[in-house]
C-alpha atoms as a PDB file:
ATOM      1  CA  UNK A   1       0.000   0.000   0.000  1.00  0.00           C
ATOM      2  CA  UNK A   2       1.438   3.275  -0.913  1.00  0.00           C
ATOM      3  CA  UNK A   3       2.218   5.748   1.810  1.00  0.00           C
ATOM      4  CA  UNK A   4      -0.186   8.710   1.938  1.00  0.00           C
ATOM      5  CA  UNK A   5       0.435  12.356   2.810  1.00  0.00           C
ATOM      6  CA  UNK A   6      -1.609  13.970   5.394  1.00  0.00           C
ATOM      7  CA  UNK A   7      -3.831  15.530   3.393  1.00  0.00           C
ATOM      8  CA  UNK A   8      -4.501  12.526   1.437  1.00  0.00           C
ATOM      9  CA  UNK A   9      -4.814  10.163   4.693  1.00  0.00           C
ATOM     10  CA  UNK A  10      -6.859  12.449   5.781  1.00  0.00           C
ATOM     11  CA  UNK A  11      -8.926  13.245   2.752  1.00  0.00           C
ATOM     12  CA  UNK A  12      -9.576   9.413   2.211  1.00  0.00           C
ATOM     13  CA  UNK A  13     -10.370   8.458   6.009  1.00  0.00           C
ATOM     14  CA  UNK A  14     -13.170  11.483   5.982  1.00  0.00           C
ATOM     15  CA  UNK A  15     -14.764  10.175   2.974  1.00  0.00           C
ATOM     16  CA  UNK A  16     -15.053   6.399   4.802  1.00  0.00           C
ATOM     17  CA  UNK A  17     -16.999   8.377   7.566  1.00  0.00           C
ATOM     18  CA  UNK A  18     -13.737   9.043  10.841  1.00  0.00           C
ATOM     19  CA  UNK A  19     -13.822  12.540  12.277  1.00  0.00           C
ATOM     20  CA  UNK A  20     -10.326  14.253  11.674  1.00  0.00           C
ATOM     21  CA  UNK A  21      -6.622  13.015  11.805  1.00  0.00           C
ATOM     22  CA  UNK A  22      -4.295  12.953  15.115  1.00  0.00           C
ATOM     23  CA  UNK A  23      -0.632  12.646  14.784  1.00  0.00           C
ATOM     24  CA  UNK A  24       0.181  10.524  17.425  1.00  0.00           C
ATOM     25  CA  UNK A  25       4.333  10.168  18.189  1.00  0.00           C
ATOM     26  CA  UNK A  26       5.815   7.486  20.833  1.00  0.00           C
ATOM     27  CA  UNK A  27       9.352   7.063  22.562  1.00  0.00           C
ATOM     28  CA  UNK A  28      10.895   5.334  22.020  1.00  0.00           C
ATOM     29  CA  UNK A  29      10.373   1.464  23.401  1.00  0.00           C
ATOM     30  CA  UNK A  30       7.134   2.768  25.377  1.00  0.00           C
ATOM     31  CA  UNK A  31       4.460   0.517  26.015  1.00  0.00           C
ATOM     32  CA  UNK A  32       0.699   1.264  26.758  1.00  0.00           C
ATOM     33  CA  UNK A  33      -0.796  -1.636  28.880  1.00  0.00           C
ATOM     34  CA  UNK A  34      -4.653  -2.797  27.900  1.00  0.00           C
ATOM     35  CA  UNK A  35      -7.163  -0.476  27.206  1.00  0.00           C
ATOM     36  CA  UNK A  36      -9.849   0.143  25.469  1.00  0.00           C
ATOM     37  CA  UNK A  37     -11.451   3.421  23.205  1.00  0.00           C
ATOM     38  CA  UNK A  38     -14.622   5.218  22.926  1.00  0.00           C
ATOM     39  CA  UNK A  39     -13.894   5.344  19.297  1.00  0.00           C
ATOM     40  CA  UNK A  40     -13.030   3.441  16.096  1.00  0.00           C
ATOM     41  CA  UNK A  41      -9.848   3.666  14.408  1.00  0.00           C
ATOM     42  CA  UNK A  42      -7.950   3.610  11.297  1.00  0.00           C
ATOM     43  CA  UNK A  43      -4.127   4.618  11.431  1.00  0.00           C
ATOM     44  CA  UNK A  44      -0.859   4.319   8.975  1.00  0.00           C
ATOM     45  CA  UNK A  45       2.542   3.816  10.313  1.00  0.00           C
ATOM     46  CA  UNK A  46       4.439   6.604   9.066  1.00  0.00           C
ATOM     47  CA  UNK A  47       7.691   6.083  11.111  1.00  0.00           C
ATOM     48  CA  UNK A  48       9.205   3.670  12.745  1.00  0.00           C
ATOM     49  CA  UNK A  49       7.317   0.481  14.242  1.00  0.00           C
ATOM     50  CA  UNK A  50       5.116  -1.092  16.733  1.00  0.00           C
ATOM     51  CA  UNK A  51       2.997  -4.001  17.422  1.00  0.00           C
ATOM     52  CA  UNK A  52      -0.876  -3.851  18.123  1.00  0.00           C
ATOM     53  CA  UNK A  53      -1.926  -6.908  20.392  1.00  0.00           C
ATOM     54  CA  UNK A  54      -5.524  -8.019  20.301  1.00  0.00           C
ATOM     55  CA  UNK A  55      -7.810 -10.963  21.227  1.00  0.00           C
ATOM     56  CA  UNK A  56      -6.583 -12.513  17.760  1.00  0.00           C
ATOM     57  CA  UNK A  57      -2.962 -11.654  18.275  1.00  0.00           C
ATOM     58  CA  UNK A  58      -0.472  -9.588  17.934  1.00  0.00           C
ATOM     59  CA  UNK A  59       0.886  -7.607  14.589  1.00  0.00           C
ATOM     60  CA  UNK A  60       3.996  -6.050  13.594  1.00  0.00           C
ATOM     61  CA  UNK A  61       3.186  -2.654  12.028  1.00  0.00           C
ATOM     62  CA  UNK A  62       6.134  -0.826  10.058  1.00  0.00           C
ATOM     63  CA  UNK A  63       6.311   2.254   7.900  1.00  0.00           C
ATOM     64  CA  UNK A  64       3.239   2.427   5.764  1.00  0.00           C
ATOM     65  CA  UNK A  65       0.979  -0.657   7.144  1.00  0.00           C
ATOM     66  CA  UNK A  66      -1.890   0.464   8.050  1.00  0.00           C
ATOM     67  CA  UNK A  67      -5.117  -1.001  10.852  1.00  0.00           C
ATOM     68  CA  UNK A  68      -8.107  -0.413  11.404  1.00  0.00           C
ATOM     69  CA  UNK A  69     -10.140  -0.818  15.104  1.00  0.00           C
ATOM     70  CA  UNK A  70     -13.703  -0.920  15.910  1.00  0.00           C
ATOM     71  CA  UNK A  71     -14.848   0.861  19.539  1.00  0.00           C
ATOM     72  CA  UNK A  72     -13.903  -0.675  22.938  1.00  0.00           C
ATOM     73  CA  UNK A  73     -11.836  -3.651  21.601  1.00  0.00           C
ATOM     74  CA  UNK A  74      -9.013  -4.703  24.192  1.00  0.00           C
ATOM     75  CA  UNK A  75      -5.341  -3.971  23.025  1.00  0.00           C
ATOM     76  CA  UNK A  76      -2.045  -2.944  23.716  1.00  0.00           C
ATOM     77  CA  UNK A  77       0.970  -1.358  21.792  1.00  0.00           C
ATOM     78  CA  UNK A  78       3.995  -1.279  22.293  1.00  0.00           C
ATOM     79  CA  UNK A  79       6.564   1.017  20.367  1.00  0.00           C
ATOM     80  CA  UNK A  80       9.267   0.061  18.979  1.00  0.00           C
ATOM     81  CA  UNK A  81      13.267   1.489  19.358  1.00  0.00           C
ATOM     82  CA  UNK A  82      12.997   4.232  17.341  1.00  0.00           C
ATOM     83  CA  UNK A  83      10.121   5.717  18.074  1.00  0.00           C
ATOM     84  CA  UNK A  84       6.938   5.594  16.206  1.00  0.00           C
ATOM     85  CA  UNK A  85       4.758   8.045  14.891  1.00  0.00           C
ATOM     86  CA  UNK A  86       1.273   6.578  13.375  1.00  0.00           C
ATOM     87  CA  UNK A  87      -1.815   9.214  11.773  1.00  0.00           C
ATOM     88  CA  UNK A  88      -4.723   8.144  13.182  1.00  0.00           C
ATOM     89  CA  UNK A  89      -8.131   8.814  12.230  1.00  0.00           C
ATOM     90  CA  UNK A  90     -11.662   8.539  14.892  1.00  0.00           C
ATOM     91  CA  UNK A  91     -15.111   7.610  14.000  1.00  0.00           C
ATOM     92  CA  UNK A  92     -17.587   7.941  17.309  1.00  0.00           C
ATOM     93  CA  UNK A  93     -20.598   5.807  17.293  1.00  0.00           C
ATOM     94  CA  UNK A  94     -23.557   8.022  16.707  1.00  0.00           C
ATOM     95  CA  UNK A  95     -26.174   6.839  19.380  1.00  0.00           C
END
């Protein structure tokens, strides 16, 4: 999968229904224990690495892999050594 820009991530995630774009950057080797989100997701790796662990395993994410992440599913990340920086775009469930 080619590697977006910004504008193009973002462009292409608003059209498939997510609310805006966060940058999100990690140190490097940090790792966020189990949790959950309000929200869906659907990110791209744009720098560095990091694997996403969830009921059906765990990946390994690199420069330009993207996933996606529906509301209140159990995971955790951990970043790899070089930091990682990931675009990720929210969609809230409407109730």
């Amino acid at each position: 999968m080619p590697l977006y820009s910004l504008e193009e991530f973002t462009d292409k995630t608003k059209a498939d229904g997510y609310e805006g774009v966060s940058i999100r950057e990690w140190a490097a080797n940090t790792i966020s224990q189990t949790h959950t989100h309000e929200f869906a997701v659907h990110a791209v790796v744009v720098q560095g690495e990091m694997w996403l662990t969830r009921a059906e395993g765990t990946q390994h994410l690199q420069v330009g892999d993207t996933f996606t992440m529906d509301s209140d599913t159990p995971h955790s990340e951990k970043y790899g050594p070089n930091g990682t920086i990931y675009w990720a775009a929210r969609r809230f469930s409407k109730i």
